[in-house]
N, C-alpha and C. Protein backbone atom coordinates (compact mmCIF):
# COMPACT_ATOMS: atom_id res chain seq x y z
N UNK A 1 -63.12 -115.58 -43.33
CA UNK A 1 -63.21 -116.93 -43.82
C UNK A 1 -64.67 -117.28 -44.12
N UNK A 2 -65.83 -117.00 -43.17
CA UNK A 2 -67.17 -117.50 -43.19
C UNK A 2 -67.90 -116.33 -44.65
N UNK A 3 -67.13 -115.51 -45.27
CA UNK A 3 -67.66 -114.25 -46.18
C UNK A 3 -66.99 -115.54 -48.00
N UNK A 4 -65.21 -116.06 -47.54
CA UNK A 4 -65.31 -116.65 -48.66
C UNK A 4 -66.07 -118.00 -48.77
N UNK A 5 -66.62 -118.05 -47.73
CA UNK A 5 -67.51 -119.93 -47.82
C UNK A 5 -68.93 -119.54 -48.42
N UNK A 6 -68.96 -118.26 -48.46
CA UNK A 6 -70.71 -117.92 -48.61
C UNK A 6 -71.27 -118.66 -49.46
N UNK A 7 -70.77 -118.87 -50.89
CA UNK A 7 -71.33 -119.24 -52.36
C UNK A 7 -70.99 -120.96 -52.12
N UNK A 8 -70.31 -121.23 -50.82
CA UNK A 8 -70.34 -123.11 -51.14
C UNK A 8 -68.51 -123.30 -50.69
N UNK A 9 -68.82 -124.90 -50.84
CA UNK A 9 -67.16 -124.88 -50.57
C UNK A 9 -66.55 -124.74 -51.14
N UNK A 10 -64.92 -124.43 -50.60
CA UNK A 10 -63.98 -124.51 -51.49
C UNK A 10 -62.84 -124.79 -51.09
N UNK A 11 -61.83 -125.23 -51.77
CA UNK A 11 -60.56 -125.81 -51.52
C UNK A 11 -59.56 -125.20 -50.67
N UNK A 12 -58.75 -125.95 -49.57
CA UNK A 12 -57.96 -125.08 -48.63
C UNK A 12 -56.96 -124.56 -49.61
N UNK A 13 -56.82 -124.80 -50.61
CA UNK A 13 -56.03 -124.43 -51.75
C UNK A 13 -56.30 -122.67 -52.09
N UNK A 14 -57.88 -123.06 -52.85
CA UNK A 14 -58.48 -121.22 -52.88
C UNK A 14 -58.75 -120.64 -52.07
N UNK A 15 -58.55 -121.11 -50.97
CA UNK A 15 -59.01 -120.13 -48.87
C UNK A 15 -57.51 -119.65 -48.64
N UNK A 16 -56.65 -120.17 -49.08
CA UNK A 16 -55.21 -119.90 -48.74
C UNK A 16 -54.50 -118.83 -50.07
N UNK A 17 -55.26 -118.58 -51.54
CA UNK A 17 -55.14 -117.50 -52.16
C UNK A 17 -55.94 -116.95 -51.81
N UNK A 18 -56.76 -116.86 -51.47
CA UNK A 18 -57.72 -115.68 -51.57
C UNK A 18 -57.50 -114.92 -49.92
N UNK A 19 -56.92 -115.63 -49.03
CA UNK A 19 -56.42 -114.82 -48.12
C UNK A 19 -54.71 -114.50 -47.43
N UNK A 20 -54.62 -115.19 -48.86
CA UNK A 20 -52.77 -114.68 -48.82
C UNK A 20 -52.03 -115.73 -47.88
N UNK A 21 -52.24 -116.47 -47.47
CA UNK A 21 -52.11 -117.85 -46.11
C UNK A 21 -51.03 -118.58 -46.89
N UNK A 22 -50.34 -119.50 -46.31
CA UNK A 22 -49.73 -120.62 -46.23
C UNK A 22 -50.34 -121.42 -46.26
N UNK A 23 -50.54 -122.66 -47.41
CA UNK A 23 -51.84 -123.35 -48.16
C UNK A 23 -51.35 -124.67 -46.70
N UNK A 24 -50.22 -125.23 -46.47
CA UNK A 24 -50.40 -126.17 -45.64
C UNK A 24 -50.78 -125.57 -43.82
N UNK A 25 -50.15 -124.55 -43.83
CA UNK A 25 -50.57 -124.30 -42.04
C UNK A 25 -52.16 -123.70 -42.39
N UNK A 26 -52.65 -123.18 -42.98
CA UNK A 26 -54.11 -123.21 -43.00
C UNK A 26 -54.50 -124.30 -43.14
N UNK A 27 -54.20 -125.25 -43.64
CA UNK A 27 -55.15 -126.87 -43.90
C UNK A 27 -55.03 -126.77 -42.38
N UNK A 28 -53.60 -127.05 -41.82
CA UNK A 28 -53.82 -127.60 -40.34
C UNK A 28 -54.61 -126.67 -39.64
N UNK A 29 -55.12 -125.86 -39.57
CA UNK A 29 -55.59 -124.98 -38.85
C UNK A 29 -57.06 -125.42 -39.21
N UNK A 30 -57.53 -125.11 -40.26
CA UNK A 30 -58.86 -125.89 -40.65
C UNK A 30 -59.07 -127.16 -39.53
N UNK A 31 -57.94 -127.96 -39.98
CA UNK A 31 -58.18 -130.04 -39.45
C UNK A 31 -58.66 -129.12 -37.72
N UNK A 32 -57.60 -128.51 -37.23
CA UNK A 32 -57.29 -127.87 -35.80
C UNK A 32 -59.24 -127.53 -35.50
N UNK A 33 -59.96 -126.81 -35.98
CA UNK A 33 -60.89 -126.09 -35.58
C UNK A 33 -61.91 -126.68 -36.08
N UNK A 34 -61.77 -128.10 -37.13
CA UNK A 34 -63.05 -129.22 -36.96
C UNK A 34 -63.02 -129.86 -35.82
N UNK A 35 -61.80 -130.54 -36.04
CA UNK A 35 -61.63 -131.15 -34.50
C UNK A 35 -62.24 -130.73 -33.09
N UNK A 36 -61.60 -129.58 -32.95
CA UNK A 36 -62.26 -129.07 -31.26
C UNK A 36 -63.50 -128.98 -31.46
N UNK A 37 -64.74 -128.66 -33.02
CA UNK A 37 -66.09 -128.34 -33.51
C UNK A 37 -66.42 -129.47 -33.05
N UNK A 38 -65.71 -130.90 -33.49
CA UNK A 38 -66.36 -132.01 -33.31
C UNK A 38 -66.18 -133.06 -31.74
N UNK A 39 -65.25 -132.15 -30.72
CA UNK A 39 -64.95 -132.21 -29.84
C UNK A 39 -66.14 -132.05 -28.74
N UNK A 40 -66.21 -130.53 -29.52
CA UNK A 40 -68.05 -129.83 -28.82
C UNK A 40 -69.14 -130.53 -28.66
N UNK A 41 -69.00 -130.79 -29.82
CA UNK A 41 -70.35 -131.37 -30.60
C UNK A 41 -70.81 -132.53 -29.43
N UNK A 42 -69.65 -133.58 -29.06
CA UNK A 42 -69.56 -134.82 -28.70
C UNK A 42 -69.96 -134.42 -26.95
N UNK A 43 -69.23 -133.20 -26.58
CA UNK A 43 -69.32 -132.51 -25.19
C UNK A 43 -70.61 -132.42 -24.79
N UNK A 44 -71.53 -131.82 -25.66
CA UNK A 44 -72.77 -131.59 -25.79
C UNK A 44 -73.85 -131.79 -26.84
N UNK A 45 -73.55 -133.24 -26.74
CA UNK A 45 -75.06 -133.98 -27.54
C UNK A 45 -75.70 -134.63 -26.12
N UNK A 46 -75.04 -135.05 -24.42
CA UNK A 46 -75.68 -135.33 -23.72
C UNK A 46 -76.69 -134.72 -23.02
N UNK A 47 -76.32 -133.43 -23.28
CA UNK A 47 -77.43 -131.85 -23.19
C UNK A 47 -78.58 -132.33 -24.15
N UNK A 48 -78.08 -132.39 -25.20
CA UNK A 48 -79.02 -131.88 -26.11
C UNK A 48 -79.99 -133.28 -26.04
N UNK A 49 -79.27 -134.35 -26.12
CA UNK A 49 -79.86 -135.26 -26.27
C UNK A 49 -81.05 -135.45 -25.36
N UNK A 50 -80.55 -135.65 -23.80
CA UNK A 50 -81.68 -135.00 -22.41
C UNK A 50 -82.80 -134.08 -23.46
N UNK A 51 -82.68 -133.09 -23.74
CA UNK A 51 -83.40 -132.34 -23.72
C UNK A 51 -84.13 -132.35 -25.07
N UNK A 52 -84.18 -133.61 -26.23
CA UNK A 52 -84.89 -133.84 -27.23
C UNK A 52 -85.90 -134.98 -25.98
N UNK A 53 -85.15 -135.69 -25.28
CA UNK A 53 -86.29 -137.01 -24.85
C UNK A 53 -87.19 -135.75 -23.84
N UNK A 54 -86.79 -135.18 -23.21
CA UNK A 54 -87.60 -134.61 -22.89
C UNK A 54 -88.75 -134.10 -23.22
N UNK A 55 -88.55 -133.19 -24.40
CA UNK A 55 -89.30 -132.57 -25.12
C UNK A 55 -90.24 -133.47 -26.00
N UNK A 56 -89.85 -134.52 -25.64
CA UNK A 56 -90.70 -136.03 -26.46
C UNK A 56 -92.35 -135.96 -25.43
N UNK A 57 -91.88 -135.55 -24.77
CA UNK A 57 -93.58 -136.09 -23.50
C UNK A 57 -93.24 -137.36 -23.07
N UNK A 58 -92.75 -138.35 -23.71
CA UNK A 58 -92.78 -139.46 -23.17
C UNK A 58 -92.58 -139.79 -21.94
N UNK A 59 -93.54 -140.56 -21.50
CA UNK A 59 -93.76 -141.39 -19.70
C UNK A 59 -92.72 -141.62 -19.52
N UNK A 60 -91.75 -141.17 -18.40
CA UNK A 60 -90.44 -141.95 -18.21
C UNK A 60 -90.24 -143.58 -17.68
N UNK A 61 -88.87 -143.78 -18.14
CA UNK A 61 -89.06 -145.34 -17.55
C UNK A 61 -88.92 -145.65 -16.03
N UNK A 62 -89.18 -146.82 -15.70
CA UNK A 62 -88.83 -147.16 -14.10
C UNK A 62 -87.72 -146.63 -13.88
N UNK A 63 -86.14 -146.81 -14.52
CA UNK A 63 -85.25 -146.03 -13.86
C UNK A 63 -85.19 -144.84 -13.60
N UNK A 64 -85.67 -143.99 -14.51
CA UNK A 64 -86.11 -142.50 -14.32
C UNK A 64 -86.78 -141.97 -13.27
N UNK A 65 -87.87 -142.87 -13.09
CA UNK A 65 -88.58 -142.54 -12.08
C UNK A 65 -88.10 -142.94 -10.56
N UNK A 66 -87.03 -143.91 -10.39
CA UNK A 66 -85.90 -144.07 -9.44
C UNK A 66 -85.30 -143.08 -8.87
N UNK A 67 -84.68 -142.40 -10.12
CA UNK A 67 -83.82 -141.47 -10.14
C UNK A 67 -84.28 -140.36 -10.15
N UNK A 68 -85.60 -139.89 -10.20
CA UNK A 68 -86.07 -138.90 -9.74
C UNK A 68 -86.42 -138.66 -8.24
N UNK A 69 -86.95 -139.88 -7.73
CA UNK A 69 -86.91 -140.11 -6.91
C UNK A 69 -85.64 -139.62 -5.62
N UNK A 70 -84.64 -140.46 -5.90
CA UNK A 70 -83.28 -140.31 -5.40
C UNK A 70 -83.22 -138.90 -5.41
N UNK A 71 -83.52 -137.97 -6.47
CA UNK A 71 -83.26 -136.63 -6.34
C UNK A 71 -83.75 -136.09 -5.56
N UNK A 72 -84.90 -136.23 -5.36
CA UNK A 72 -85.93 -135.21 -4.39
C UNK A 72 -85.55 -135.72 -2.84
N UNK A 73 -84.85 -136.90 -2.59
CA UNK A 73 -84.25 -137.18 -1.56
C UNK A 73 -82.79 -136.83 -1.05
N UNK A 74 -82.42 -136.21 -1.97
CA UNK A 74 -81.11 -136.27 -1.78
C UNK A 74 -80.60 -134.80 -1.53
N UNK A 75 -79.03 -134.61 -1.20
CA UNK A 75 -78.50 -133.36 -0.72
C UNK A 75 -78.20 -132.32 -1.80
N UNK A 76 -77.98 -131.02 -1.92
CA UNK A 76 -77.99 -129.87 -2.74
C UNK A 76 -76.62 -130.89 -3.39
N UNK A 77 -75.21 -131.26 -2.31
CA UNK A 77 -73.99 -131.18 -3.22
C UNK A 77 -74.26 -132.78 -4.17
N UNK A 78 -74.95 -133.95 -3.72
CA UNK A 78 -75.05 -134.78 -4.32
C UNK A 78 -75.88 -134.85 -5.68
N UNK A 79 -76.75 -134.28 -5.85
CA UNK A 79 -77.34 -133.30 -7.10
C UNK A 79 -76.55 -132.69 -7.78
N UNK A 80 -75.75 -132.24 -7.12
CA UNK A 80 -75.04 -131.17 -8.26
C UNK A 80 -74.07 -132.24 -8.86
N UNK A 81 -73.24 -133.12 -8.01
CA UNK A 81 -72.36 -133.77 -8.72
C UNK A 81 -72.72 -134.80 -9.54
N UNK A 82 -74.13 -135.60 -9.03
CA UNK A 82 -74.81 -136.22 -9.84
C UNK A 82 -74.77 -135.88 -11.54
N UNK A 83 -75.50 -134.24 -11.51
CA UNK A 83 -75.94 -133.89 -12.92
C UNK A 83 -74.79 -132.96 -13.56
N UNK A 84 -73.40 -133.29 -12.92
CA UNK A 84 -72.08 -132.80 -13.47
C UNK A 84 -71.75 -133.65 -13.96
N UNK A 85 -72.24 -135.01 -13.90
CA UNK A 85 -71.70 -136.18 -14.20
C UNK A 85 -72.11 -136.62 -15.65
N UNK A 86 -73.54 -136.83 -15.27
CA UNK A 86 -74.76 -136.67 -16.13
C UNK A 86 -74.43 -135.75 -17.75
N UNK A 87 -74.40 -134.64 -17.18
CA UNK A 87 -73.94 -133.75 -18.00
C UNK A 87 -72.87 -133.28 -18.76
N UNK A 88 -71.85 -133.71 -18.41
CA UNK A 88 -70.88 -133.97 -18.88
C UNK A 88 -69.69 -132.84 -18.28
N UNK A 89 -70.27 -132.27 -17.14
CA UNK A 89 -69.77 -130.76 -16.70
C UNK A 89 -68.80 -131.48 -15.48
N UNK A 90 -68.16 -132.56 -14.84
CA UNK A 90 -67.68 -133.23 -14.35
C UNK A 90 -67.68 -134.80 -15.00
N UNK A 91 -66.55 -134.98 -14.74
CA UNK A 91 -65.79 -136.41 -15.84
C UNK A 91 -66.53 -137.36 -14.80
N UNK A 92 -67.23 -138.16 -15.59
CA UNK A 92 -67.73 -139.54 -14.95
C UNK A 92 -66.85 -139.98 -13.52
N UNK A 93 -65.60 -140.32 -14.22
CA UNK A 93 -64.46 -140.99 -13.23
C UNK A 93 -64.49 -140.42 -12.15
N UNK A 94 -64.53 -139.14 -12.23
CA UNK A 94 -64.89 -138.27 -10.56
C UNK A 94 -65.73 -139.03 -10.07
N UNK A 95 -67.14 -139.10 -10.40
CA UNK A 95 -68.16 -139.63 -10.19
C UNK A 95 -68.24 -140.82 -9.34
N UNK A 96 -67.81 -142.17 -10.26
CA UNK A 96 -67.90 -143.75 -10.48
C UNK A 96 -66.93 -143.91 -9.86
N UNK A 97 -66.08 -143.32 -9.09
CA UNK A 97 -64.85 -144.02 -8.82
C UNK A 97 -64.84 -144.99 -7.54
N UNK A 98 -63.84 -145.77 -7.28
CA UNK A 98 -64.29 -146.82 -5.96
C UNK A 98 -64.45 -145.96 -4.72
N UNK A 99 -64.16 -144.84 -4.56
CA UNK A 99 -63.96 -144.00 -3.21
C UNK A 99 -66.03 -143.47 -3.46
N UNK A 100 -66.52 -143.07 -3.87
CA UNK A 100 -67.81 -142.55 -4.19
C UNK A 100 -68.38 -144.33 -4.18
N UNK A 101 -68.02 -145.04 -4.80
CA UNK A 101 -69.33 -146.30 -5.04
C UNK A 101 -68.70 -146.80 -3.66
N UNK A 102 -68.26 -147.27 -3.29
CA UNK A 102 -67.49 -147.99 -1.64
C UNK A 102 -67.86 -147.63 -0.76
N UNK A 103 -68.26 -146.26 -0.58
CA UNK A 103 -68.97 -145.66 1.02
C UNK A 103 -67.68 -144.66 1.54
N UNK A 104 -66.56 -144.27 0.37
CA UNK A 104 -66.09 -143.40 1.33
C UNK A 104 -66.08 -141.94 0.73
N UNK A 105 -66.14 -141.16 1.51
CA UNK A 105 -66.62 -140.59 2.66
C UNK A 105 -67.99 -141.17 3.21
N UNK A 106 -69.20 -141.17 2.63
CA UNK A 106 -70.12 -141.41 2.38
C UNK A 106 -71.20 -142.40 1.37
N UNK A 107 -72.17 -143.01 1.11
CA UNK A 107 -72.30 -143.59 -0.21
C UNK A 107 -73.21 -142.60 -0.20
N UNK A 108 -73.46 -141.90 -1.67
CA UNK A 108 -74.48 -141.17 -2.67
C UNK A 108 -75.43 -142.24 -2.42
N UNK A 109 -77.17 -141.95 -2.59
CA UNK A 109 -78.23 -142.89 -2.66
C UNK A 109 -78.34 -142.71 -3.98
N UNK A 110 -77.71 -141.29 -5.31
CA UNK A 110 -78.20 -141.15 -6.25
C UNK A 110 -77.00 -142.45 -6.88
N UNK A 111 -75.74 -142.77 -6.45
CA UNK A 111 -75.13 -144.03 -7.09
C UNK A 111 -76.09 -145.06 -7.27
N UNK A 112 -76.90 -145.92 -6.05
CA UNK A 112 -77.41 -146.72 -5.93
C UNK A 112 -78.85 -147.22 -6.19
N UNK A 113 -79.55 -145.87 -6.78
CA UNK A 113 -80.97 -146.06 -6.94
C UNK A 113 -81.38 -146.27 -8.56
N UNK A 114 -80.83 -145.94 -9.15
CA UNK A 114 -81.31 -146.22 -10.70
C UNK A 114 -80.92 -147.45 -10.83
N UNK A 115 -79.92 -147.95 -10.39
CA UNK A 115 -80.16 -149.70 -10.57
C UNK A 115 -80.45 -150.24 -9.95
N UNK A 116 -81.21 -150.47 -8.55
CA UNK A 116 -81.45 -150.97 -7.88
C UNK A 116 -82.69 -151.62 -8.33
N UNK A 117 -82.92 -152.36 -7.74
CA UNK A 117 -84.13 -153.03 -7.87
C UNK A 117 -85.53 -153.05 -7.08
């Protein structure tokens, strides 16, 4: 497929002669494999994004510096779930949920320090 796109686009019409296909289950298959592309994309722009401000130099702000804070205080597993969260490598809701912000088991200090005051 990426050998007939070489010269530019072309129609799911001529991708489906030129590889002998079924012109409508290749469209869906196309829609199928933007989708999950743009699925990705969305998965990991919070990566990427982190890591353009980073690469900025810029002085971080007071919350940052909170929350850096909180880190260097805090436990190996609360870090990790922190920047699973962060990262998108664990669903927020794990995270934020009333059992984690409420105190049970425990309260995280990394919940409570970037907004704090």
């Amino acid at each position: 497929m990426a050998d007939l796109l070489e010269d530019g686009p072309r129609s799911c019409d001529d991708l489906a002669v030129a590889t002998g296909t079924h012109a409508p289950s290749l469209y869906r298959l196309l829609r199928a494999l933007a989708d999950y592309e743009r699925r990705r994309n969305e998965d990991a722009f919070p990566r990427f994004d982190e890591n353009c401000r980073a690469a900025s130099f810029q002085p971080p702000s007071q919350d940052e510096l909170r929350l850096q804070a909180a880190l260097r205080s805090a436990g190996q597993d609360d870090i990790d779930t922190f920047m699973g969260a962060r990262f998108g490598t664990l669903p927020r809701e794990a995270f934020f949920n009333p059992e984690n912000l409420g105190g049970y088991p425990r309260r995280s200090k990394l919940v409570e320090l970037p907004w704090s005051s």
